[in-house]
Structures are given as C-alpha cells and as structure tokens.
C-alpha atoms as a PDB file:
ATOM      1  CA  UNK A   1      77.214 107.196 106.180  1.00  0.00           C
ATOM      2  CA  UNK A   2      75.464 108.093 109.655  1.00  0.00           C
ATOM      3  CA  UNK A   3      78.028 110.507 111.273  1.00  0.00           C
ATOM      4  CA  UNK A   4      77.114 109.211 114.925  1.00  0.00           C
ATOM      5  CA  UNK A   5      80.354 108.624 116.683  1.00  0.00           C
ATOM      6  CA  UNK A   6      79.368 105.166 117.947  1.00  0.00           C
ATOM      7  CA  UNK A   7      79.780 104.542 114.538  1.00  0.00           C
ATOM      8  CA  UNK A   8      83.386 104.666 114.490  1.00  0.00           C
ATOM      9  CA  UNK A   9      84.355 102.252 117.462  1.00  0.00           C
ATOM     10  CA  UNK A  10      83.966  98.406 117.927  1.00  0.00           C
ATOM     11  CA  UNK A  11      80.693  97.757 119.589  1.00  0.00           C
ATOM     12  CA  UNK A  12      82.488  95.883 122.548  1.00  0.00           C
ATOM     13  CA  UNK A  13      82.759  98.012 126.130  1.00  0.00           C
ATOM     14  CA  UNK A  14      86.289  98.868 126.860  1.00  0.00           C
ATOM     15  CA  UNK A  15      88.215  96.667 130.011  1.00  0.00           C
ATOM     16  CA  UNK A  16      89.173  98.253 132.947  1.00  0.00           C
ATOM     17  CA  UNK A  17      92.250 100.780 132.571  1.00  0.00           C
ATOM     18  CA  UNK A  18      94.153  98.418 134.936  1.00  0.00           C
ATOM     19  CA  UNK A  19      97.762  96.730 135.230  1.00  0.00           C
ATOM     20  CA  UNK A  20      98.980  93.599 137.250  1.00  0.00           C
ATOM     21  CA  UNK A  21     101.629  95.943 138.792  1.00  0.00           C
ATOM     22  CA  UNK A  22     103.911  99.061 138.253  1.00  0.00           C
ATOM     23  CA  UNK A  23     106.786  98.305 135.048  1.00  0.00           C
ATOM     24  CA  UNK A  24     108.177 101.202 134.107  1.00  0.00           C
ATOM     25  CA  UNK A  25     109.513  99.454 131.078  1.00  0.00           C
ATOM     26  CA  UNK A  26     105.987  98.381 129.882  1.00  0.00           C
ATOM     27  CA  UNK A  27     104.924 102.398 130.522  1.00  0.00           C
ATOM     28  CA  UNK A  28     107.706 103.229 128.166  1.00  0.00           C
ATOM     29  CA  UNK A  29     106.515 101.007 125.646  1.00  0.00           C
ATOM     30  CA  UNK A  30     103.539 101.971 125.459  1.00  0.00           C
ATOM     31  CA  UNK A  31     105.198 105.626 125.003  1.00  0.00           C
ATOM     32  CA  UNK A  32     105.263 104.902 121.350  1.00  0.00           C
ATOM     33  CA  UNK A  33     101.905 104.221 121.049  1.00  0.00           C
ATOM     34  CA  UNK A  34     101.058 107.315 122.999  1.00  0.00           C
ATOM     35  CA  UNK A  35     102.911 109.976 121.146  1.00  0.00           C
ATOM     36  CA  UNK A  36     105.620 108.132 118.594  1.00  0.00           C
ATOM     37  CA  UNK A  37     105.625 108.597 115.177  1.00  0.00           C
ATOM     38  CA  UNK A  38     102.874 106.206 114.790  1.00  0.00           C
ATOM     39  CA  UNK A  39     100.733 106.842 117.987  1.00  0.00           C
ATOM     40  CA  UNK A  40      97.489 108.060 119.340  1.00  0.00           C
ATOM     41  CA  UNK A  41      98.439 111.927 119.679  1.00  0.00           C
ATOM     42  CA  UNK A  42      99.994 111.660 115.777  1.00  0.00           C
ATOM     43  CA  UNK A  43      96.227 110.606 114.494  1.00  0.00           C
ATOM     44  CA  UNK A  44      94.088 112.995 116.635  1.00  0.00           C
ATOM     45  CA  UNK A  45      96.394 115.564 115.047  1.00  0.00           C
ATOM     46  CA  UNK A  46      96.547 114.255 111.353  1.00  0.00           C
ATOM     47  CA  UNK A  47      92.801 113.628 111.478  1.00  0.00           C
ATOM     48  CA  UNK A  48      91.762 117.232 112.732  1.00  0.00           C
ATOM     49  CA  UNK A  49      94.115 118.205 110.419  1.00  0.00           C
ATOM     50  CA  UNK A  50      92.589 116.801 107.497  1.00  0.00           C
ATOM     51  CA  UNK A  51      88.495 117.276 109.156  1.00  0.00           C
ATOM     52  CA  UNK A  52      88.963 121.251 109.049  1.00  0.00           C
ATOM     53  CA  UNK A  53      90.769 120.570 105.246  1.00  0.00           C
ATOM     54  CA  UNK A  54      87.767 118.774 103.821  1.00  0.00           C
ATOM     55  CA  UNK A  55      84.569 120.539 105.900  1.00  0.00           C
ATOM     56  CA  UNK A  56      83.607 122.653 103.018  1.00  0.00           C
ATOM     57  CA  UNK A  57      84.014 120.083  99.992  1.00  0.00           C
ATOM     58  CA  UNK A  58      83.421 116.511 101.720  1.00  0.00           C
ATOM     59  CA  UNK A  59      81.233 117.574 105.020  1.00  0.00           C
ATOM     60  CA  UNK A  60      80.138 114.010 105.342  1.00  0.00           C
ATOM     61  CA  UNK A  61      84.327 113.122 105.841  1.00  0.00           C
ATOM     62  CA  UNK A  62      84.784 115.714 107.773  1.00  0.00           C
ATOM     63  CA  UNK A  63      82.303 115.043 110.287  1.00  0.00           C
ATOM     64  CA  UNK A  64      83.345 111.417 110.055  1.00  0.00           C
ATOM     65  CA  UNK A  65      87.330 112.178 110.453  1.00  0.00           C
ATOM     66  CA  UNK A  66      86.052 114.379 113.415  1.00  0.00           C
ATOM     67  CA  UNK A  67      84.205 111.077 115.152  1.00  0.00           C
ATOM     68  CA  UNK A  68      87.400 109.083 114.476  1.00  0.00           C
ATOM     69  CA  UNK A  69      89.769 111.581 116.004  1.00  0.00           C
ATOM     70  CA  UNK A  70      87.269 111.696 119.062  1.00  0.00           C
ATOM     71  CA  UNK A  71      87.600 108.169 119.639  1.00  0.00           C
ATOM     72  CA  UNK A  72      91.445 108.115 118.966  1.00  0.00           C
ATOM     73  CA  UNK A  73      91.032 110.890 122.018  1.00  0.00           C
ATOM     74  CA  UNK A  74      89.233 108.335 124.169  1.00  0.00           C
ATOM     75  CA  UNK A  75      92.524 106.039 122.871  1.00  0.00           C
ATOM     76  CA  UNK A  76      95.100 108.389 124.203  1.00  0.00           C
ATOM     77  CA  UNK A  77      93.293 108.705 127.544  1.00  0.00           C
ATOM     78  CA  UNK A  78      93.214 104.739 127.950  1.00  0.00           C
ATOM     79  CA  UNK A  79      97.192 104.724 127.090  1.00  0.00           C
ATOM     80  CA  UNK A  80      97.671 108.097 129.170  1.00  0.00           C
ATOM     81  CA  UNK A  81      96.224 105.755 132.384  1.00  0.00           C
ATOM     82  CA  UNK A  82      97.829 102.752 131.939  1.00  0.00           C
ATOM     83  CA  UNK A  83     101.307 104.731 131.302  1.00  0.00           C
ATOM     84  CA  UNK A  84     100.630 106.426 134.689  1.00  0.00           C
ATOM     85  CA  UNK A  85      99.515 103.014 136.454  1.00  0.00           C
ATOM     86  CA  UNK A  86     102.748 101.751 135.292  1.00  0.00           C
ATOM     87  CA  UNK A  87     104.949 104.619 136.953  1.00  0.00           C
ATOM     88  CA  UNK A  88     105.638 106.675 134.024  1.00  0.00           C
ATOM     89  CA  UNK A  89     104.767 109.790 132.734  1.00  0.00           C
ATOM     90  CA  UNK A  90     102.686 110.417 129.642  1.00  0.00           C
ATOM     91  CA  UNK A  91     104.533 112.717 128.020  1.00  0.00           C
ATOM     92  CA  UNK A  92     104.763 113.700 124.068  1.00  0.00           C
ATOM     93  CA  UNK A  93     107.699 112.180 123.647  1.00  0.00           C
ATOM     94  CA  UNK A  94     109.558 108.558 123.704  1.00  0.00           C
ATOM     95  CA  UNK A  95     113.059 107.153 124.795  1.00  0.00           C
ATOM     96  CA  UNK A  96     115.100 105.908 122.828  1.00  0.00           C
ATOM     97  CA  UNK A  97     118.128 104.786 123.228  1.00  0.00           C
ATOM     98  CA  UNK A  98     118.458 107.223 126.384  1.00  0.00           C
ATOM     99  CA  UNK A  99     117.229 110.320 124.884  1.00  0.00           C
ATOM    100  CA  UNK A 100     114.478 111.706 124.782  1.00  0.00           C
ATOM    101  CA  UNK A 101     112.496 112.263 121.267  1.00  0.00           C
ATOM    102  CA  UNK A 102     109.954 114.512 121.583  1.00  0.00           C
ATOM    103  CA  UNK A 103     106.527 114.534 119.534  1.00  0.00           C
ATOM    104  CA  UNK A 104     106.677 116.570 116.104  1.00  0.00           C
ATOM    105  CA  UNK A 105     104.337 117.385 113.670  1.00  0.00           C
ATOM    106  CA  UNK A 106     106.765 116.063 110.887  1.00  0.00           C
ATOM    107  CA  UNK A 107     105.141 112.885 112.020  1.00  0.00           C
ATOM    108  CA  UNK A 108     101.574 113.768 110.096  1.00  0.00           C
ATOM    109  CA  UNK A 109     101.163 113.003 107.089  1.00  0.00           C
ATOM    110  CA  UNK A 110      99.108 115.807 106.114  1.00  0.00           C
ATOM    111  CA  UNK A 111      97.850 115.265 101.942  1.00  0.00           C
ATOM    112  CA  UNK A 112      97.849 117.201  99.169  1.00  0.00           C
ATOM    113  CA  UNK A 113      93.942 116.473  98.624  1.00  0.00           C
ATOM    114  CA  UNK A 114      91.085 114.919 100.253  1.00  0.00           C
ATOM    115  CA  UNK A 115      92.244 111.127  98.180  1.00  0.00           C
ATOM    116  CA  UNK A 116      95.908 111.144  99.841  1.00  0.00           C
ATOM    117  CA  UNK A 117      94.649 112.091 102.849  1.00  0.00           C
ATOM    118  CA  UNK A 118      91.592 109.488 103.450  1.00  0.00           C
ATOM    119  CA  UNK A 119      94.676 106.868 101.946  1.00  0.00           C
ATOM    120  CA  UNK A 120      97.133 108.183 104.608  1.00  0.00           C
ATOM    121  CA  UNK A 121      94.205 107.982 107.424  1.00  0.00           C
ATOM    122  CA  UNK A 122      94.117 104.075 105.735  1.00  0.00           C
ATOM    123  CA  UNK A 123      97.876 103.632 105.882  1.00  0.00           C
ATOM    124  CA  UNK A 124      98.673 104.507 109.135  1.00  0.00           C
ATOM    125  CA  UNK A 125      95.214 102.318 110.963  1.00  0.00           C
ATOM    126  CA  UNK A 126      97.419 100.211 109.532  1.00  0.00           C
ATOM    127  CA  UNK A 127     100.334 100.586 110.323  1.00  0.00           C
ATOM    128  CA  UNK A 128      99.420 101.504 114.149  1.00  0.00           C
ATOM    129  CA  UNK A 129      97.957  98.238 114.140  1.00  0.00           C
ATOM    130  CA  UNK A 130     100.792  96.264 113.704  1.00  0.00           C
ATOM    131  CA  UNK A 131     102.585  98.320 116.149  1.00  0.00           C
ATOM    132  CA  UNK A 132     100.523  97.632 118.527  1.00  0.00           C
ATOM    133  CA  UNK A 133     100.559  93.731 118.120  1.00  0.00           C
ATOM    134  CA  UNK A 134     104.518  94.909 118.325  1.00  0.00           C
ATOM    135  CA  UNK A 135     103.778  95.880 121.816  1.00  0.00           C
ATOM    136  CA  UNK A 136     101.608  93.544 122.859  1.00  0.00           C
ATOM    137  CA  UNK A 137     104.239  91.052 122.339  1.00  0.00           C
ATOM    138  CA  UNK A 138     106.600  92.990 124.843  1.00  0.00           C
ATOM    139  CA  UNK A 139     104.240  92.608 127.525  1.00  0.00           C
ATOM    140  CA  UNK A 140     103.270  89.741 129.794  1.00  0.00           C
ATOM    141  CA  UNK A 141     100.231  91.129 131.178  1.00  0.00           C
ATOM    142  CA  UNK A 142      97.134  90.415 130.460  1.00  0.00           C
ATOM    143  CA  UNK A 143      95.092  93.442 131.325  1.00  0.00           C
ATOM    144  CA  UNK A 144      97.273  95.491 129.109  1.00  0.00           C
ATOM    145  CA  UNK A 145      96.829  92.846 126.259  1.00  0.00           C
ATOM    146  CA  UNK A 146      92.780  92.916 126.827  1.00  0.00           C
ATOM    147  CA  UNK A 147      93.018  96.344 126.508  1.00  0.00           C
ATOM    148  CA  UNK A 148      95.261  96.813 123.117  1.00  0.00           C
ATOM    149  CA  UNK A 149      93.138  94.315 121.539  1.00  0.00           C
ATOM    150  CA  UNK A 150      89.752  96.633 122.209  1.00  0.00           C
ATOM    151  CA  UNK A 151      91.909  99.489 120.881  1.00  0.00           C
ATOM    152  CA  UNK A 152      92.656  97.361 117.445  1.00  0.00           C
ATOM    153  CA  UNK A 153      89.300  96.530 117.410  1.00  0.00           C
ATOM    154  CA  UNK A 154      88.710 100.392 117.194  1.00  0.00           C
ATOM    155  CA  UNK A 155      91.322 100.688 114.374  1.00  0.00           C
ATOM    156  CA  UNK A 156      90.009  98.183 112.271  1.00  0.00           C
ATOM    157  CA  UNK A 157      86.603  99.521 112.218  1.00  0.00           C
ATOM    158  CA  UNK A 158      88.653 102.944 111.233  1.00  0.00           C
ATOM    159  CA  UNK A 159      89.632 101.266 107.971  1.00  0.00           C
ATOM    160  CA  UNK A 160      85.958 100.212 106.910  1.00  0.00           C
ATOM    161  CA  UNK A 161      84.974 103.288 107.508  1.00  0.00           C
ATOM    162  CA  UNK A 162      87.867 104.717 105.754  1.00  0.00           C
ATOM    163  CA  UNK A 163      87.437 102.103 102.750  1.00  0.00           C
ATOM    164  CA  UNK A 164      83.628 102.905 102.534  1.00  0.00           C
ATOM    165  CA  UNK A 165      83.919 107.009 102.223  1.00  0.00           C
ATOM    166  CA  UNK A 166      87.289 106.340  99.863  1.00  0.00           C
ATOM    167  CA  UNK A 167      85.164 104.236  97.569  1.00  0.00           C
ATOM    168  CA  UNK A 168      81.556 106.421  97.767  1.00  0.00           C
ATOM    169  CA  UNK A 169      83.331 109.620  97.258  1.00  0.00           C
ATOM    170  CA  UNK A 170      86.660 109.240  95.692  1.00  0.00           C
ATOM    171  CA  UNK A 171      86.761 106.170  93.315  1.00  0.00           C
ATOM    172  CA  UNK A 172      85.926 106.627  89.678  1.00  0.00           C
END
C-alpha cells in the first residue's frame, strides 16, 4: 500500500466548518464525538499508540496508522470548530448527566500484538460510525449533517484500508 496520506481520506473536499446558529445542546453532543469513549481524540491516541508499537516489525502499518491518525487530527479540528461555533467549549471531556467525565486513556484499546490491534483500529471505525449516525439524528441542521457524513466517509475508507493491511500481512 502507497503510504501517501491522501490515501486514507474520502476523495470528496470537506464543507464549510459552519452551523445555522449557536445550540449549546448540539455542541455538547458533539462532545462525545470529540473526546468520549468512542471519539476523535480516543483514535488519534489509540492509533499513535499502536504506529510507534508496530514501526520496527510492520513499517508499512505504521506509516499507514500514522496517515490515519493525521486525518482523525484534521477530524478533531472540524468537531473542535463546530463545538466552538455552537457556544461550547471543546474540552476532553463530556456531560453527562450533569457531571463532567473527563477523557481517559482506559478508553484505548491498546492490543496485545499488531492482529488485535489492526482488529481494534477495525472495531472502533466501526463503532464511531454508528455513533455518529447517533448524532446526526439529534441534530436538525444541515451543515452539521453535511459535515458528519464527509467525516464517515473518512471512516469508512479507514476500514478498507484496515481490511487490506489485516489481510496482506496478518491472515494465514
């Protein structure tokens, strides 16, 4: 696999980081995405995490990981706008319930080798995916939609890419 990073995004240009008008409820739930358990921050993290693990045995994954987390980056600073445009504060943390819950690294899901790790990266595209069609069904606003669709567009080139190294590298 080519480790260019424009590899590891949808081909489509991004919409404007824009909002039909200040809701701090929307800003909070797009929190989750942000920095939940299943969010933006959690996958830079896991997938640096697991780009340093593999550099040595899998450099070809590792440089690839490294290209995804840079576009889960580009991710966080699209969600990090439109939280702000919205009136709240990015933050690494989420409300719920009225308290606060603040980002922790229990939320990676780190591997014990480079297979659990490349199926974890798998799992939680995922799994983010679905939360974000979670979210987008909270919000009645179109620009925010337009944009969390581009984003899944990201994720679901993620798992190709994910599938493709999994099966040259790790399948018998």
């Amino acid at each position: 696999m080519d480790n260019n990073l424009n590899l590891c995004k949808a081909k489509l240009p991004y919409p404007p980081i824009v909002v039909a008008k200040p809701n701090k409820h929307y800003a909070e739930i797009i929190q989750v995405n942000f920095a939940g358990a299943v969010s933006e921050f959690s996958a830079i993290s896991q997938y640096i995490n697991h780009h340093f693990r593999t550099e040595n045995q899998y450099p070809e994954i590792s440089k690839t990981l490294e290209h995804i987390a840079i576009v889960e980056m580009y991710h966080l600073e699209i969600l990090g706008k439109l939280i702000i445009k919205l009136g709240g504060n990015p933050g690494y943390w989420i409300n719920k319930k009225d308290k606060k819950l603040n980002w922790s690294p229990h939320f990676i899901n780190y591997g014990l080798n480079v297979t659990e790790m490349i199926n974890y990266d798998i799992k939680d595209e995922k799994v983010a995916i679905k939360q974000y069609i979670s979210t987008q069904k909270k919000i009645d606003d179109s620009n925010i939609i337009s944009i969390i669709d581009r984003i899944i567009l990201d994720e679901e080139v993620h798992i190709q890419i994910l599938t493709e190294l999994s099966k040259k590298y790790l399948t018998p």
